[in-house]
Protein backbone atom coordinates (compact mmCIF):
# COMPACT_ATOMS: atom_id res chain seq x y z
CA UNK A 1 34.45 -18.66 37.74
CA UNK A 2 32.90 -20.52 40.57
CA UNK A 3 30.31 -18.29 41.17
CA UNK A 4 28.99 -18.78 37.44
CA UNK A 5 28.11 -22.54 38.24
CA UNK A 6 26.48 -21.13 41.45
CA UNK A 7 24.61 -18.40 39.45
CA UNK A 8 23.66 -20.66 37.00
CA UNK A 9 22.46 -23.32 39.69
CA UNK A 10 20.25 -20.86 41.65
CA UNK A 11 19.00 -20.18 37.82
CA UNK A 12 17.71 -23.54 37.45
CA UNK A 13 16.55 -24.63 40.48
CA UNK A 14 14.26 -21.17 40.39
CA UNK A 15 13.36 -21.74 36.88
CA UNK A 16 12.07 -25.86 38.18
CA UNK A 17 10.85 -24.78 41.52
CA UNK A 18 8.56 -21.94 40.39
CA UNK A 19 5.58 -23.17 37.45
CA UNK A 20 3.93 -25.22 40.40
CA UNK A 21 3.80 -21.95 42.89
CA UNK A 22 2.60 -19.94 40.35
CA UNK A 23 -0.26 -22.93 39.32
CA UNK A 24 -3.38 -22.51 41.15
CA UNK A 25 -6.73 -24.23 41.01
CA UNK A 26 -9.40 -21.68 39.36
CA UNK A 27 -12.86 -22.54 40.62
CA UNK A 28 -14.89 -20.51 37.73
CA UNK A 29 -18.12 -20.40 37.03
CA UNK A 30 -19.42 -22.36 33.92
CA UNK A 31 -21.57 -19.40 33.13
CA UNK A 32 -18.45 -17.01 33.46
CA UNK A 33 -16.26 -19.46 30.59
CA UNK A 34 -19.52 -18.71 28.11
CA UNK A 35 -19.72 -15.26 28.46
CA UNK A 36 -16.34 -14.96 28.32
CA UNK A 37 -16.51 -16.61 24.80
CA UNK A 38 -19.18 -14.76 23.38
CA UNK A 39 -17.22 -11.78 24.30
CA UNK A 40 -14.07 -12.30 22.43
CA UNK A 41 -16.17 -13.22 19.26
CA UNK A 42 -17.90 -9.61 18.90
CA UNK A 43 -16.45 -6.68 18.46
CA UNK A 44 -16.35 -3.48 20.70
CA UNK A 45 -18.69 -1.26 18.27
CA UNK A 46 -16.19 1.71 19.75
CA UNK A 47 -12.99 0.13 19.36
CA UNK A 48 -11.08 -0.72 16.24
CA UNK A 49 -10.49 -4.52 15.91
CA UNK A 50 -10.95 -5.11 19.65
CA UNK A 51 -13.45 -7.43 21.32
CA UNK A 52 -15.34 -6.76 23.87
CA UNK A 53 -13.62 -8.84 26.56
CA UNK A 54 -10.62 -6.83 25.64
CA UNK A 55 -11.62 -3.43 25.25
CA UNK A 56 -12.02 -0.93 28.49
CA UNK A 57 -14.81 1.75 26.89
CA UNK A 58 -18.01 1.92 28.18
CA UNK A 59 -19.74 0.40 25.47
CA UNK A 60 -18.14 -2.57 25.95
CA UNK A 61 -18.86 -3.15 29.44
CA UNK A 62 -22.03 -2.35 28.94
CA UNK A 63 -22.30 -4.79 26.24
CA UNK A 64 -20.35 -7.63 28.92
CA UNK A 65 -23.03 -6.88 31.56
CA UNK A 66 -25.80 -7.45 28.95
CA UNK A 67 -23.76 -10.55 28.12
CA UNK A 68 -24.01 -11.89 31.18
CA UNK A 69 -27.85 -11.01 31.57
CA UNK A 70 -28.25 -13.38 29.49
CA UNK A 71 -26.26 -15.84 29.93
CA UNK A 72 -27.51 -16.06 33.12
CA UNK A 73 -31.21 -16.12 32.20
CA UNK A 74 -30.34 -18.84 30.83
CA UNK A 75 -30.31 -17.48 26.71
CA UNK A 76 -27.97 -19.67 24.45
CA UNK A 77 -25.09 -18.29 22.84
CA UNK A 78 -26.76 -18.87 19.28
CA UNK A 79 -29.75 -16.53 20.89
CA UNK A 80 -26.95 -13.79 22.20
CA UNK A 81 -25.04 -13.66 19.32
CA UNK A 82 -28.34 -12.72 17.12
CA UNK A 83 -29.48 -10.14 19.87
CA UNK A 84 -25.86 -8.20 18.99
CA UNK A 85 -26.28 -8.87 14.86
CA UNK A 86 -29.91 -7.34 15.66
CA UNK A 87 -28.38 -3.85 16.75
CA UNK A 88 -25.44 -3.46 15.41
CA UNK A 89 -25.13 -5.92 12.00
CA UNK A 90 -22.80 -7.60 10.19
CA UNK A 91 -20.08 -5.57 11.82
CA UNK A 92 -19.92 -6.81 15.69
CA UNK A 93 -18.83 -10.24 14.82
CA UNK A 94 -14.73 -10.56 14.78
CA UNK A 95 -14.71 -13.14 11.88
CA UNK A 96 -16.93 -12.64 8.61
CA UNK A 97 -19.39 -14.80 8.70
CA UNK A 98 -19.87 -17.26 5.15
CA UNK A 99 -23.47 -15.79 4.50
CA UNK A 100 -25.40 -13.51 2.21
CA UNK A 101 -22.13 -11.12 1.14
CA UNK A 102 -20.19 -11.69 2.80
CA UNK A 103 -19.45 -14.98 0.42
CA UNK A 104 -17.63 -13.12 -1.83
CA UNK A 105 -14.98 -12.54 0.93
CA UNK A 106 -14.71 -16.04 1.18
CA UNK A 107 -14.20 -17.58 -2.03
CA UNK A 108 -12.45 -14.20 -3.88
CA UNK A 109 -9.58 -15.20 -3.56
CA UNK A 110 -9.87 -19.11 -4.92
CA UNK A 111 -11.76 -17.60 -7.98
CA UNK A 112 -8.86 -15.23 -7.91
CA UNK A 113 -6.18 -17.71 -7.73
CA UNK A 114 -8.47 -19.94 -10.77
CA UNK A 115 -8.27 -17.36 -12.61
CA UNK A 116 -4.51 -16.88 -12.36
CA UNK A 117 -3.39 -20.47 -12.84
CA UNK A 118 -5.80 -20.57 -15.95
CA UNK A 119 -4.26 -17.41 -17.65
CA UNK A 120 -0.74 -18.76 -16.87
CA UNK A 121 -1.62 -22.47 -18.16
CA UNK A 122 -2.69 -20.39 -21.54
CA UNK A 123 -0.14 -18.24 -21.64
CA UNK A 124 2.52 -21.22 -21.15
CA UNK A 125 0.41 -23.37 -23.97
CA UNK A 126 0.87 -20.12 -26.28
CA UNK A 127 4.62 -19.94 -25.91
CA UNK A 128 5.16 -23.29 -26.13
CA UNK A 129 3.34 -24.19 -29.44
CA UNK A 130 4.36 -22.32 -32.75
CA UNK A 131 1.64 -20.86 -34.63
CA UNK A 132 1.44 -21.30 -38.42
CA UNK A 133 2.03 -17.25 -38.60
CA UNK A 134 5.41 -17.84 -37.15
CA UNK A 135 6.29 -20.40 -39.16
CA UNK A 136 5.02 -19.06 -42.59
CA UNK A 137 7.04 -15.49 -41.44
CA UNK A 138 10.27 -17.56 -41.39
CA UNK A 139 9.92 -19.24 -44.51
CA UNK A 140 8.65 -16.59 -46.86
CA UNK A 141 11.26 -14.03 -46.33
CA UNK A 142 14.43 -15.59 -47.88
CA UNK A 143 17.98 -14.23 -47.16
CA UNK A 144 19.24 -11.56 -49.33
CA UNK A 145 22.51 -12.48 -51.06
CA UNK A 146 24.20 -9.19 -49.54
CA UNK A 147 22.80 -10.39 -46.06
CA UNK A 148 24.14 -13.54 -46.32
CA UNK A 149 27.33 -12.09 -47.20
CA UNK A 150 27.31 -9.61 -44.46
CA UNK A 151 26.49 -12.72 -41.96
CA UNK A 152 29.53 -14.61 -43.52
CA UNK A 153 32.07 -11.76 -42.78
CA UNK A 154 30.59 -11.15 -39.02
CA UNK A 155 31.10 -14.66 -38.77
CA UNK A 156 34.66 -14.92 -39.47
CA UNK A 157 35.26 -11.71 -37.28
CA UNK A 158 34.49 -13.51 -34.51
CA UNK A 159 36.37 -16.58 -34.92
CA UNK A 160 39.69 -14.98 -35.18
């Protein structure tokens, strides 16, 4: 049983001692952060879903060196990211874009969800308010006498 505590001890004291060994100082280049952002926002034109930072093909570290280039020339990121939608479109940026058709990807599904919550508003209004057909279909067909009758002896059936 004593061993537990001591276990558990050496647990804690290992867990406490070790985030500042493993924290380091990291002495990066500025240039090095930007690239590395512009990287994870396009897309490997190879890979499915990966970005460029990510992805080990050839393409993409191609594409990272060109990165770079021109980062270090001294390009902006606006500049770099318009070089990529040059060559490859639409289709090397991670995240759709809000522009040209990409709008209807963006505001689908409110029109979508408009449309729904109008429908169901009507729908609710229609079930909730009689319509003069219902009401006239009540009153003009009277209850046979034999129905009646038939009603009366169900009726008293069920009581007993």
């Amino acid at each position: 049983m004593r061993y537990q505590y001591v276990l558990s001890l050496f647990l804690l004291l290992s867990l406490l001692g070790s985030p500042p060994l493993a924290a380091s100082n990291r002495n990066e280049d500025p240039s090095e952060a930007l690239v590395r952002k512009i990287a994870r926002d396009l897309r490997c034109a190879v890979c499915q879903n990966q970005s460029v930072y990510e992805s080990n093909s050839d393409l993409a570290k191609d594409m990272l060196v060109v990165i770079r280039d021109k980062v270090q020339a001294g390009e902006t990121e606006t500049a770099i990211r318009d070089y990529f939608f040059q060559r490859y479109g639409d289709y090397i940026y991670l995240e759709p874009t809000a522009e040209g058709k990409n709008k209807i990807l963006w505001w689908a599904p409110f029109l979508g969800l408009l449309i729904g919550v109008i429908a169901l508003w009507r729908a609710i209004l229609h079930w909730r308010t009689p319509t003069s057909r219902d009401n006239t279909a009540a009153e003009s067909t009277p209850l046979s006498p034999e129905m009646a009758q038939r009603i009366r002896r169900d009726l008293e059936k069920t009581e007993v």
